[in-house]
C-alpha atoms as a PDB file:
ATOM      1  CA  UNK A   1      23.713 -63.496   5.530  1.00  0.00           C
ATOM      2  CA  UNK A   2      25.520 -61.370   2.960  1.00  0.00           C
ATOM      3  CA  UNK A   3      25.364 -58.207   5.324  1.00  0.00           C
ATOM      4  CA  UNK A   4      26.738 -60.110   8.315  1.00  0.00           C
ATOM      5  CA  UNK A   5      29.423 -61.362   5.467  1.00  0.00           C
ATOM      6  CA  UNK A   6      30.001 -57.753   4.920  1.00  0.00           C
ATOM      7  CA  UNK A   7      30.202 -56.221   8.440  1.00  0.00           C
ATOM      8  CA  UNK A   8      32.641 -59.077   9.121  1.00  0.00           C
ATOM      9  CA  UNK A   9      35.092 -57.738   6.470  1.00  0.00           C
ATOM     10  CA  UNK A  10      34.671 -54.405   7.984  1.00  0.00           C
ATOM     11  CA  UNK A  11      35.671 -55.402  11.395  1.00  0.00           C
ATOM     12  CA  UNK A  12      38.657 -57.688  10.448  1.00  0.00           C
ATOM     13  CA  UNK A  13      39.725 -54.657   8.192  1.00  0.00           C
ATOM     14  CA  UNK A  14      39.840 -52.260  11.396  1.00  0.00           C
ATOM     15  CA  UNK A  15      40.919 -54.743  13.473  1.00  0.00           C
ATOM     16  CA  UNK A  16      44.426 -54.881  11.348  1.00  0.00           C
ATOM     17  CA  UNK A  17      44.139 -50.877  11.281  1.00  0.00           C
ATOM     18  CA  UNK A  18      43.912 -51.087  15.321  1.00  0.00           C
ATOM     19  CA  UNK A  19      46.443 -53.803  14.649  1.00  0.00           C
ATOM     20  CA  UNK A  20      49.106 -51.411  12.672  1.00  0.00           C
ATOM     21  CA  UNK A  21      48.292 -48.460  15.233  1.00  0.00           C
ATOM     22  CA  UNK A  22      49.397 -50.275  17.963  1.00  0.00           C
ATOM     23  CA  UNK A  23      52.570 -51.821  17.052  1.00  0.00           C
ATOM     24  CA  UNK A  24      53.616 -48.620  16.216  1.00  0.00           C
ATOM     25  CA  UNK A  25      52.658 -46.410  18.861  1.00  0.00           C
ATOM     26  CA  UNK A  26      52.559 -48.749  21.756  1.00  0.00           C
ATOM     27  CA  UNK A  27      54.718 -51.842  21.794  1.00  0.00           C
ATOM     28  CA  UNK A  28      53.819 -53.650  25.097  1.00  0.00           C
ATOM     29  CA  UNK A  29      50.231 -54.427  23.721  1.00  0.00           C
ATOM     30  CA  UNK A  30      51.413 -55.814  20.372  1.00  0.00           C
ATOM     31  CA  UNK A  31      50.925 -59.678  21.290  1.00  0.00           C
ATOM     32  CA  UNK A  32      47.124 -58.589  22.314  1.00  0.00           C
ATOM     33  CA  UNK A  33      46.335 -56.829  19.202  1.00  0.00           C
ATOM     34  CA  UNK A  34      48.062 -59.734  17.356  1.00  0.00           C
ATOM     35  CA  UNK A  35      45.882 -62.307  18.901  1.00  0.00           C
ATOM     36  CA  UNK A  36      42.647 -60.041  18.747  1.00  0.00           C
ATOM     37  CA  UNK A  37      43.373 -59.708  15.519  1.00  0.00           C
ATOM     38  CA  UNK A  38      43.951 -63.275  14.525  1.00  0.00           C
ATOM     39  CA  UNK A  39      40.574 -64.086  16.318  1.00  0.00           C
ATOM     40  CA  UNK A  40      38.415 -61.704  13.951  1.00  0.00           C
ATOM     41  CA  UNK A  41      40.064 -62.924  10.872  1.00  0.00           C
ATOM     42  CA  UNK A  42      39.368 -66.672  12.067  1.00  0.00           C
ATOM     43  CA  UNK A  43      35.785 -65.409  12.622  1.00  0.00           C
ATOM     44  CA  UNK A  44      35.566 -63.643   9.315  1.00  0.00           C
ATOM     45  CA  UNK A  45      36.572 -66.807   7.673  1.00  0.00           C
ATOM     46  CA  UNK A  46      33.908 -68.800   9.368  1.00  0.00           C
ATOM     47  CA  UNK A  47      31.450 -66.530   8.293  1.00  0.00           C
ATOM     48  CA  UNK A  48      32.332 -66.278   4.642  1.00  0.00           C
ATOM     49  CA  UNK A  49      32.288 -69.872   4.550  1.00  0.00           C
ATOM     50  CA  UNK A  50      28.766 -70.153   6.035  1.00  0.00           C
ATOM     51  CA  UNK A  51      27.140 -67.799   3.991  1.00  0.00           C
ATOM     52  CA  UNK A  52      28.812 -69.438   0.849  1.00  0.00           C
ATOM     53  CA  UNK A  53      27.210 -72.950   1.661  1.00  0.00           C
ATOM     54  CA  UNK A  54      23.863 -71.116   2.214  1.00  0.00           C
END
């Protein structure tokens, strides 16, 4: 469960790269990246908390 802990943290840390990218370089997809974002940090949570009770 650690591993999936880890790849979690991977993927919420590009996901706030992808995040950065695209409020920069294209505006009109900013609420998306926002909410995709917000999803795989709720996710990431879930997970941490998970493998912390197991």
């Amino acid at each position: 469960m650690k591993t999936l802990s880890k790849i979690a943290h991977i993927v919420s840390a590009l996901s706030g790269v992808i995040l950065v990218i695209t409020i920069i370089s294209i505006p009109k997809y900013d609420s998306m990246a926002l909410n995709v974002f917000i999803l795989t940090v709720s996710a990431t949570m879930i997970i941490d908390n998970y493998s912390r009770e197991c």
